[in-house]
Protein backbone atom coordinates (compact mmCIF):
# COMPACT_ATOMS: atom_id res chain seq x y z
CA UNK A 1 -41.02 -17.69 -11.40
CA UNK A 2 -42.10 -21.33 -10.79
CA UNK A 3 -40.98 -22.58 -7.30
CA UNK A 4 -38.60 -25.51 -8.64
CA UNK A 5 -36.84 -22.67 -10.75
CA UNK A 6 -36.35 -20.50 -7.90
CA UNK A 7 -35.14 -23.05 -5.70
CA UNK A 8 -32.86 -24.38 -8.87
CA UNK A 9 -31.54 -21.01 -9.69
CA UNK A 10 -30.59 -20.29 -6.00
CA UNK A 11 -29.02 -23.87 -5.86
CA UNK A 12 -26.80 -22.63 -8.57
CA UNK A 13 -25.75 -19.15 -7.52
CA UNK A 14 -25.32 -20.00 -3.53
CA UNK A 15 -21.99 -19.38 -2.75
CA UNK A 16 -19.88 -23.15 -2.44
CA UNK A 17 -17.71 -23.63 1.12
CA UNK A 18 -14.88 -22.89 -0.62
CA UNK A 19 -15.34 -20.36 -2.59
CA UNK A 20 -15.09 -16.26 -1.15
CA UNK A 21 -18.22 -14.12 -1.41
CA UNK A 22 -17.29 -11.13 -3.59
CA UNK A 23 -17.74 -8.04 -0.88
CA UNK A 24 -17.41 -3.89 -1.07
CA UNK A 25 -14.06 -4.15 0.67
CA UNK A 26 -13.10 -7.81 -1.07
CA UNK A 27 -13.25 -7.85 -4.42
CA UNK A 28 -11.95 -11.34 -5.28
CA UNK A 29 -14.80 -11.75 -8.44
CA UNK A 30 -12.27 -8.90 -9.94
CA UNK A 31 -9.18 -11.09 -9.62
CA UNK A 32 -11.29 -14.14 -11.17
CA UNK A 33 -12.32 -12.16 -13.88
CA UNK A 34 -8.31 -11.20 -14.89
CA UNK A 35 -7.47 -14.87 -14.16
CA UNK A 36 -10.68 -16.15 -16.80
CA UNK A 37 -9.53 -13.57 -18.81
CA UNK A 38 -5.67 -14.32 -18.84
CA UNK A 39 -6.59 -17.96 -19.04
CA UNK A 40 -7.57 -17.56 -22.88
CA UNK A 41 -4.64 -16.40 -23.87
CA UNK A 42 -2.37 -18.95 -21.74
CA UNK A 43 -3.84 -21.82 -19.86
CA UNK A 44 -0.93 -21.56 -17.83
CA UNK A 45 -2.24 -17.85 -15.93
CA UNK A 46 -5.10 -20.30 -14.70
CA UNK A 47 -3.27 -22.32 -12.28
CA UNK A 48 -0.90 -19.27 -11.48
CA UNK A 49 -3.65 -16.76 -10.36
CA UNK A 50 -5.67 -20.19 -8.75
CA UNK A 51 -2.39 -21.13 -6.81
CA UNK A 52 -1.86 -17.79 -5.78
CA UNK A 53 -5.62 -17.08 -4.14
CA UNK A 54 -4.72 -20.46 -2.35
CA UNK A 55 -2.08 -18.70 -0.64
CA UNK A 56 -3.17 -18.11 3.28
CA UNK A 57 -2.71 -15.08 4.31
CA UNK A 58 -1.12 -15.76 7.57
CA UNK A 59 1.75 -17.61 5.91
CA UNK A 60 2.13 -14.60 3.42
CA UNK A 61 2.40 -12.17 6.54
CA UNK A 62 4.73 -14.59 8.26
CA UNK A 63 7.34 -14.84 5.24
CA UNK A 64 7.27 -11.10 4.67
CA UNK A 65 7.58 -10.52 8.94
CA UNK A 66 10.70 -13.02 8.83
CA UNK A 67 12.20 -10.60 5.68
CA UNK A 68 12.03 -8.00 7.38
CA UNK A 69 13.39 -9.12 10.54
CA UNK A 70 16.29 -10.50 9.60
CA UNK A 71 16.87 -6.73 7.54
CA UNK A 72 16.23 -5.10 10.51
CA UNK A 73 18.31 -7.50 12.89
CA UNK A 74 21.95 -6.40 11.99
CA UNK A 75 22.38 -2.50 12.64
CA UNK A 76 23.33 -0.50 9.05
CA UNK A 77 23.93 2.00 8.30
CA UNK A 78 21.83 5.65 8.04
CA UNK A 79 22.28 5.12 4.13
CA UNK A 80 20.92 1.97 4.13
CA UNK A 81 18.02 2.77 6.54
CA UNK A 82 17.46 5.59 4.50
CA UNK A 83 17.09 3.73 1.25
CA UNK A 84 14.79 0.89 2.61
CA UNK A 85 12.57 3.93 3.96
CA UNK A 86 12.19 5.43 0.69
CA UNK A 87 11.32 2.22 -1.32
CA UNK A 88 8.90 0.95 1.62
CA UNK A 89 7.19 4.55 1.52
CA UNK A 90 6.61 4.12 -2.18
CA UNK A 91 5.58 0.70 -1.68
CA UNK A 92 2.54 1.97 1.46
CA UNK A 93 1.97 5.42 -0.61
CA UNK A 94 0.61 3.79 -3.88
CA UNK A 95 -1.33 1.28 -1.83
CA UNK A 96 -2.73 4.15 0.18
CA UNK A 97 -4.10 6.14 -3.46
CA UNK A 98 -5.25 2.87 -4.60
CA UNK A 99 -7.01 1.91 -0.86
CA UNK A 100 -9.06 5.98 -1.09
CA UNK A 101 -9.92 5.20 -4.61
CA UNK A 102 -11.62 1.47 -4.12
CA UNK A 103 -13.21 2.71 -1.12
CA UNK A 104 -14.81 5.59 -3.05
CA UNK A 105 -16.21 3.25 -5.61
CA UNK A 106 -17.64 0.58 -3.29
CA UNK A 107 -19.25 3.49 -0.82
CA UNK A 108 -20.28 6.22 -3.59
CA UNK A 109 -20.79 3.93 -6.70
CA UNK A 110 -18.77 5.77 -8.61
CA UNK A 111 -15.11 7.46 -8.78
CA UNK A 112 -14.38 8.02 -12.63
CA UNK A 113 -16.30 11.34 -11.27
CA UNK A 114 -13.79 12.24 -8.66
CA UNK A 115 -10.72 10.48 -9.83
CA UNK A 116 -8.60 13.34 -11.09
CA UNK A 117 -9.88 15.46 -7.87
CA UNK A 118 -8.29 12.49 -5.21
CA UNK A 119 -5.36 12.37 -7.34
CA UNK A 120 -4.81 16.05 -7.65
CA UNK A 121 -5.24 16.08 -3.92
CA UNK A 122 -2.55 13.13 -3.33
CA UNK A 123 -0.16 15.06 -5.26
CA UNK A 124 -0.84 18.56 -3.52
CA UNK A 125 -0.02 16.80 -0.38
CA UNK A 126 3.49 15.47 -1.59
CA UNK A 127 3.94 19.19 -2.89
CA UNK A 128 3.36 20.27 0.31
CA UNK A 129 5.40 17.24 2.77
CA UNK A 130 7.92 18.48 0.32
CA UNK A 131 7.68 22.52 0.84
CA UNK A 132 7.59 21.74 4.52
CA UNK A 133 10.31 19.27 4.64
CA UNK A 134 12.71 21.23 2.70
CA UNK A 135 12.40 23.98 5.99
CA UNK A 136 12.98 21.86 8.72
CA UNK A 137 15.96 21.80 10.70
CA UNK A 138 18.66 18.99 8.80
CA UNK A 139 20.05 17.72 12.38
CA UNK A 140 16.52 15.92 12.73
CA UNK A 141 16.58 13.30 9.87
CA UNK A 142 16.81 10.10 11.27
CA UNK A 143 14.35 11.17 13.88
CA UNK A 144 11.92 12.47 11.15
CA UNK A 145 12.30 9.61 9.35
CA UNK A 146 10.99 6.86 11.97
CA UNK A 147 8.25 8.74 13.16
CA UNK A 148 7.73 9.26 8.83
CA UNK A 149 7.68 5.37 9.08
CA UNK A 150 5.48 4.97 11.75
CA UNK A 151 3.26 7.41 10.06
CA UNK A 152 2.81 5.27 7.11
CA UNK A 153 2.28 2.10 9.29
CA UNK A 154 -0.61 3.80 10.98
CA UNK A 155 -2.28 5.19 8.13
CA UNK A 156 -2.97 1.86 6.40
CA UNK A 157 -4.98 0.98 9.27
CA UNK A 158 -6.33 4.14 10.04
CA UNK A 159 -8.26 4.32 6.53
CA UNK A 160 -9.55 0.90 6.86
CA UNK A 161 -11.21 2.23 9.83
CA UNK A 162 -13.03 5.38 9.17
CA UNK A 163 -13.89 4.49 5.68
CA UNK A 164 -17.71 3.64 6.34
CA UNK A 165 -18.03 6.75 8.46
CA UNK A 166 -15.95 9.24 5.96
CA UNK A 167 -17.98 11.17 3.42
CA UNK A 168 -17.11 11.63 -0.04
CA UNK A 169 -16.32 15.06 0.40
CA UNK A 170 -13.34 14.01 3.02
CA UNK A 171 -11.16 11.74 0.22
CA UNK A 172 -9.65 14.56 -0.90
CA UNK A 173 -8.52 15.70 2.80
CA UNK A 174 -7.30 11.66 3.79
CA UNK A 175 -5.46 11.85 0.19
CA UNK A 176 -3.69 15.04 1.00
CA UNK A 177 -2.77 13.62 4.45
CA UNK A 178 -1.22 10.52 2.56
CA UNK A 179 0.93 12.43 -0.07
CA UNK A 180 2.01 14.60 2.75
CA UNK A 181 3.46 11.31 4.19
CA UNK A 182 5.63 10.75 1.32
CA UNK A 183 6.67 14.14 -0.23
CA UNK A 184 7.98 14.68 3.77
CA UNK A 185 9.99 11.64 3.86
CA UNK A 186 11.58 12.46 0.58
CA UNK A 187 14.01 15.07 0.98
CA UNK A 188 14.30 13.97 4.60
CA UNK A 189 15.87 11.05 3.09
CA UNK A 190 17.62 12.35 0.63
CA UNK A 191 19.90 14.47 3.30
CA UNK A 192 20.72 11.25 5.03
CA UNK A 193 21.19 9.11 1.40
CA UNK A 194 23.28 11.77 0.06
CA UNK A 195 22.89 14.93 -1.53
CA UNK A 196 25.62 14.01 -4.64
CA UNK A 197 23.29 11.02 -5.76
CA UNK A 198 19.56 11.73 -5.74
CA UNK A 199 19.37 9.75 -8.62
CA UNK A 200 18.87 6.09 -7.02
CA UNK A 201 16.72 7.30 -4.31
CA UNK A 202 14.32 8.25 -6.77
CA UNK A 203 14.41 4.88 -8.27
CA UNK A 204 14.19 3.21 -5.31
CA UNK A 205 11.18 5.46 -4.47
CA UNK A 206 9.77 4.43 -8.34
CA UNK A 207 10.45 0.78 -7.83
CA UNK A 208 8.69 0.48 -4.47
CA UNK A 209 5.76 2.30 -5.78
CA UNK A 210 5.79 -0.16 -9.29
CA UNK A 211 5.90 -3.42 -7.21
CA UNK A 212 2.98 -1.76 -4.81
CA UNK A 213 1.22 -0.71 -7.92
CA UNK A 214 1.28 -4.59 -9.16
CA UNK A 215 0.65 -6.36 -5.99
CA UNK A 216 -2.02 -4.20 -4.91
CA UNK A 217 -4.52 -3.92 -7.84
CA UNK A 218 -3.86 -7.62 -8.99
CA UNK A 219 -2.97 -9.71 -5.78
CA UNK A 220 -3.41 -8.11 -2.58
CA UNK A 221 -6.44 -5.92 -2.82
CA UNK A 222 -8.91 -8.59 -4.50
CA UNK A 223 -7.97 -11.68 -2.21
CA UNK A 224 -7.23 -10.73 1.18
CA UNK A 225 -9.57 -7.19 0.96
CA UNK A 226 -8.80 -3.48 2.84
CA UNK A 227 -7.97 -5.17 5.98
CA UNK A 228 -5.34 -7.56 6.01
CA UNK A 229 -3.70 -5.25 2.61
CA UNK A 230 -3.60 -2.25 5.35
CA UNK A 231 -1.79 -4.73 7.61
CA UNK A 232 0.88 -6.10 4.89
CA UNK A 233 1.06 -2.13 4.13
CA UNK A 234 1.67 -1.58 7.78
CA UNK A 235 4.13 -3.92 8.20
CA UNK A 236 6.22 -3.72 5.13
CA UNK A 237 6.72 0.33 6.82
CA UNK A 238 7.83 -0.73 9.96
CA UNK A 239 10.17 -3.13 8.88
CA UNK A 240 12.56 -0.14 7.50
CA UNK A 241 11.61 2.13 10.88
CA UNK A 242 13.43 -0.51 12.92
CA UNK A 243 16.71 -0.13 10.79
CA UNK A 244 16.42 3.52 10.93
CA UNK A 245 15.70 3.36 15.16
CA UNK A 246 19.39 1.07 14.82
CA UNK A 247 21.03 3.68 12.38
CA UNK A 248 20.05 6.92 14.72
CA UNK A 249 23.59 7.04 15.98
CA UNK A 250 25.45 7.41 12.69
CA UNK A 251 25.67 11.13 11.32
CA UNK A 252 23.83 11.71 7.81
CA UNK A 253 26.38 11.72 4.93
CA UNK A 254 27.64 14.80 3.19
C-alpha cells in the first residue's frame, strides 16, 4: 500500500490508447483470452485473431452492405428470395439466443442458472411461429416473408435497447418473441421453396445458423460489442427482404 506502488501498479493496469476497455456489452478480454490461448498451440492464431480485431468496423459493414446489394440488385426469383431468407434468418436467430444469453450474464451475473429456461423458451417460440404459420392463408407468402425479414432486422436492435431496463424475469418472453420469428418464417418459406424438397431449406437454415454461431461467439460479439453485432444482424436480414420485395410478383412453386 506504499504510494510509489499504487501509483506503479495503476501505471501498469491503465488501459494503453490503443487498446479496448473490456465492458458488460464488449467483451473483447474474452476474444484475447481464445487468441493467448490458441497462440500456444500455433503461433500462427496470434496474428490471425490480432489482424482480425484490427479490422474497422465500418469497412466490415461496408463489404457486407456492397454483398448484399449487388444480391439484391438483379430481381430473382421467389425460390431464390426464399432461400436467402431462410439462411439469413438462421444467421439473425442464433445471434439473437446468443445476444439474450450475454446480456443475462453481464446484467444478472449469472446464466448457467437460467440457461436451459431461455433456451426452452427460444424453442417454444419456434414451436409456436410454426403452429401458427402452418394456419395461415398460403396466398400470403411472399408478403409474410418480408415483413418476417423486417422483423428480424428490427429485433437485433430492439434488444440492444431495452436490455438495461428488461428484468431477468422478461428473457424468457424476448426469447419466445425471437423463436417465434424463425419457426414463422419456416414453413412460410418452405411453400414458396417448394414443398417436394424441404431438404435444402433446412440446410440452408442449419448453415446460416453454424456460420452465425461462429462469427458471433468468436468474432463479432467480443470486438465490436451488442451494438454494432445488432446492426451487422440487422443488415445481413434486410439484404434478403429486398430480393423477396423484387420476387413478390412471381407465384410460389408447386
Amino acid at each position: 500500500m506504499m504510494p510509489d506502488r499504487m501509483a506503479d501498479l495503476e501505471r501498469q493496469t491503465e488501459p494503453r490508447p490503443l487498446t479496448p476497455v473490456n465492458r458488460d456489452f464488449a467483451p473483447v478480454a474474452y476474444y484475447f483470452d481464445v487468441a493467448l490461448w490458441s497462440s500456444r498451440f500455433n503461433h500462427g492464431y496470434r496474428d490471425l485473431f490480432r489482424a482480425m480485431a484490427g479490422v474497422r468496423f465500418g469497412w466490415l459493414a461496408g463489404g457486407v452492405g456492397a454483398l448484399l446489394l449487388v444480391l439484391a440488385a438483379k430481381k430473382r426469383q421467389a425460390r431464390t428470395a426464399a432461400a436467402c431468407c431462410t439462411a439469413a434468418m438462421g444467421f439473425t436467430l442464433i445471434g439473437l439466443e446468443m445476444l439474450l444469453l450475454l446480456a443475462f450474464q453481464a446484467i444478472c451475473g449469472y446464466v448457467y442458472q437460467q440457461l436451459a429456461v431461455i433456451i426452452a423458451a427460444f424453442m417454444a417460440g419456434v414451436a409456436l411461429g410454426s403452429w401458427l404459420a402452418l394456419r395461415a392463408p398460403a396466398r400470403r407468402g411472399i408478403r409474410a416473408l418480408v415483413f418476417l425479414q423486417i422483423g428480424a432486422a428490427i429485433a437485433p436492435l430492439l434488444l440492444c435497447a431495452v436490455f438495461e431496463a428488461v428484468t431477468p424475469v422478461l428473457f424468457p418472453v424476448l426469447a419466445l418473441g425471437c423463436g417465434m420469428l424463425g419457426g414463422y418464417e419456416f414453413p412460410v418459406a418452405s411453400r414458396i421453396f417448394c414443398a417436394r424438397n424441404p431438404g435444402t431449406l433446412y440446410a440452408l437454415d442449419l448453415a446460416g445458423s453454424c456460420l452465425g454461431a461462429v462469427l458471433f461467439s468468436v468474432y463479432l460479439i467480443p470486438v465490436f460489442g451488442f451494438l454494432k453485432t445488432a446492426v451487422m444482424a440487422s443488415m445481413v436480414s434486410l439484404g434478403p427482404a429486398v430480393m423477396a420485395v423484387r420476387s413478390a410478383g412471381e407465384k410460389p412453386a408447386r
